[in-house]
Protein backbone atom coordinates (compact mmCIF):
# COMPACT_ATOMS: atom_id res chain seq x y z
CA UNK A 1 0.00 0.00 0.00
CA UNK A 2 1.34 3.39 -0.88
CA UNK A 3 1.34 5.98 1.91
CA UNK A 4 0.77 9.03 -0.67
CA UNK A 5 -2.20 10.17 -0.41
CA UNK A 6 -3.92 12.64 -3.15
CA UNK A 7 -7.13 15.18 -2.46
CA UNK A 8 -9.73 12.59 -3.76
CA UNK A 9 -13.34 13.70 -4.67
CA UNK A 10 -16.55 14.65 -2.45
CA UNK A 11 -18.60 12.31 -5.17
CA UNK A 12 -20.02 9.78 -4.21
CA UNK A 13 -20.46 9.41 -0.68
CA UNK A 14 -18.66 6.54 1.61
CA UNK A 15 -15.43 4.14 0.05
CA UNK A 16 -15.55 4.14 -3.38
CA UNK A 17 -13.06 1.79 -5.11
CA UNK A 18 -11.37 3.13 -8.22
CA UNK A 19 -8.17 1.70 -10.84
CA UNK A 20 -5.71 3.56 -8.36
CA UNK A 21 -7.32 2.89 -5.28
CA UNK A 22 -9.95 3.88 -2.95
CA UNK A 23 -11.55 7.71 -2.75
CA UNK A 24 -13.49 7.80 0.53
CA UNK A 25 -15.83 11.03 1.21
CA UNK A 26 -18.13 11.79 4.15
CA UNK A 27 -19.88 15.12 5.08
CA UNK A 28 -19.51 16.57 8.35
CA UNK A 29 -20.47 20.06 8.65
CA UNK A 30 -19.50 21.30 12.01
CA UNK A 31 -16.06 19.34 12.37
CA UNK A 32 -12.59 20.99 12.26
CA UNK A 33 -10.53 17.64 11.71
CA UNK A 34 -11.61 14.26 10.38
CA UNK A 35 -9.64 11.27 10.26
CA UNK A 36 -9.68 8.28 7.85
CA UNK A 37 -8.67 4.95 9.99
CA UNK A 38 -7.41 2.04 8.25
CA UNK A 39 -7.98 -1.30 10.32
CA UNK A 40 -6.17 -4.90 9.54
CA UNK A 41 -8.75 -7.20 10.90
CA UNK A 42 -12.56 -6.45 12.38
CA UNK A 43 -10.73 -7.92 15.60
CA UNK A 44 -8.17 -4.60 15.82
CA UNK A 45 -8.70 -1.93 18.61
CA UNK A 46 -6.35 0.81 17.01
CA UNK A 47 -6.08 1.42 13.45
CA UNK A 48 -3.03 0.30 11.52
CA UNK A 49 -2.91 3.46 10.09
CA UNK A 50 -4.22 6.87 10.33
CA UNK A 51 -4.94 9.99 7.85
CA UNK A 52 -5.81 13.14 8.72
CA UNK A 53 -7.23 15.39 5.91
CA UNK A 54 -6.78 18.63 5.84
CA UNK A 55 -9.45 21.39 5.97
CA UNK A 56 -7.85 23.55 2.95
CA UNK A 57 -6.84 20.14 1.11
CA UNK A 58 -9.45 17.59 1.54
CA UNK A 59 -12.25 19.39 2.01
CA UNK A 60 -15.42 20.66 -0.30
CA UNK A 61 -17.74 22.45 1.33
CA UNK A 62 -18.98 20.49 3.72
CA UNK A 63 -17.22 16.92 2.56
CA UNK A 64 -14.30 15.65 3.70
CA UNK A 65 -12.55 13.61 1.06
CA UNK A 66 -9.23 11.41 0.24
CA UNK A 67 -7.93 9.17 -2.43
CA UNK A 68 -5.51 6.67 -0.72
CA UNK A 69 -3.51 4.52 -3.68
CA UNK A 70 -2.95 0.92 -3.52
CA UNK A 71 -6.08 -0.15 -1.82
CA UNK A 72 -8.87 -2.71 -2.17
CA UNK A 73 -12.10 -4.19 -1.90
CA UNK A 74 -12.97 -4.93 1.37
CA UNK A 75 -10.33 -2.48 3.40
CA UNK A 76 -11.72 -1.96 6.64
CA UNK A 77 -12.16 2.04 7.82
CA UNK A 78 -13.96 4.26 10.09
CA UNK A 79 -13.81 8.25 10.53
CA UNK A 80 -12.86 9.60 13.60
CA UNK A 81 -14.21 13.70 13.70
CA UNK A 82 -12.94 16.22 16.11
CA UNK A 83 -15.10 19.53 16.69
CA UNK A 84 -17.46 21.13 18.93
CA UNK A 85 -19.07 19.26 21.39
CA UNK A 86 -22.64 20.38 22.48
CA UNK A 87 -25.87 18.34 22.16
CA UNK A 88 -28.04 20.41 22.72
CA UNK A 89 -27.13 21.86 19.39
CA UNK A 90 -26.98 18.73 17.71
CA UNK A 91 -23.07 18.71 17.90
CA UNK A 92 -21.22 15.71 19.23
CA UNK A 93 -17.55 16.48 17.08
CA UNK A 94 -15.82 15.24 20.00
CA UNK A 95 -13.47 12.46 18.95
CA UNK A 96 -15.46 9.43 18.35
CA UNK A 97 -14.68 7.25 15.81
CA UNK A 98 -17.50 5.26 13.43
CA UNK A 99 -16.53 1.61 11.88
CA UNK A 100 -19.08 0.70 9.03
CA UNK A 101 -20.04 -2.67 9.62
């Protein structure tokens, strides 16, 4: 797996696999720093690796998006999102990470 990483695109939504690897995109609104974590196995409690995009890089609008080379079907991932935390105004950016299952 190659650890260069390019910008990616904000279309479509979630992992998308393409010839030169995977472009994931989320949308997060209220967030100043998401993370892409890359698991081994379903079993792992930390992530073998981590990316963090950046705001002025990776972002468009309101998505958050990365191309990461050399991957492949079935790569486990989650986002982890830092940002404000206050539920009463429907914000809960406080780091918590989310594994699709």
């Amino acid at each position: 797996m190659s650890s260069n990483v390019t910008i990616g695109s904000s279309a479509p939504l979630g992992a998308t696999v393409q010839p030169s690897g995977v472009n994931f995109s989320v949308y997060s609104k209220n967030v100043s720093l998401v993370e892409l974590l890359l698991f081994d196995s379903e079993d792992d409690i930390k992530p073998a690796r981590v990316i963090a995009l950046d705001a002025q890089k990776n972002r468009t609008y309101h998505y958050w998006h990365v191309l990461v080379p050399g991957l492949e079907p079935g790569q486990l991932y989650g986002f982890r999102a830092t940002g404000e935390f206050n539920p009463k105004q429907g914000l809960r950016g406080r780091r918590a990470a989310v594994r699709p299952g």
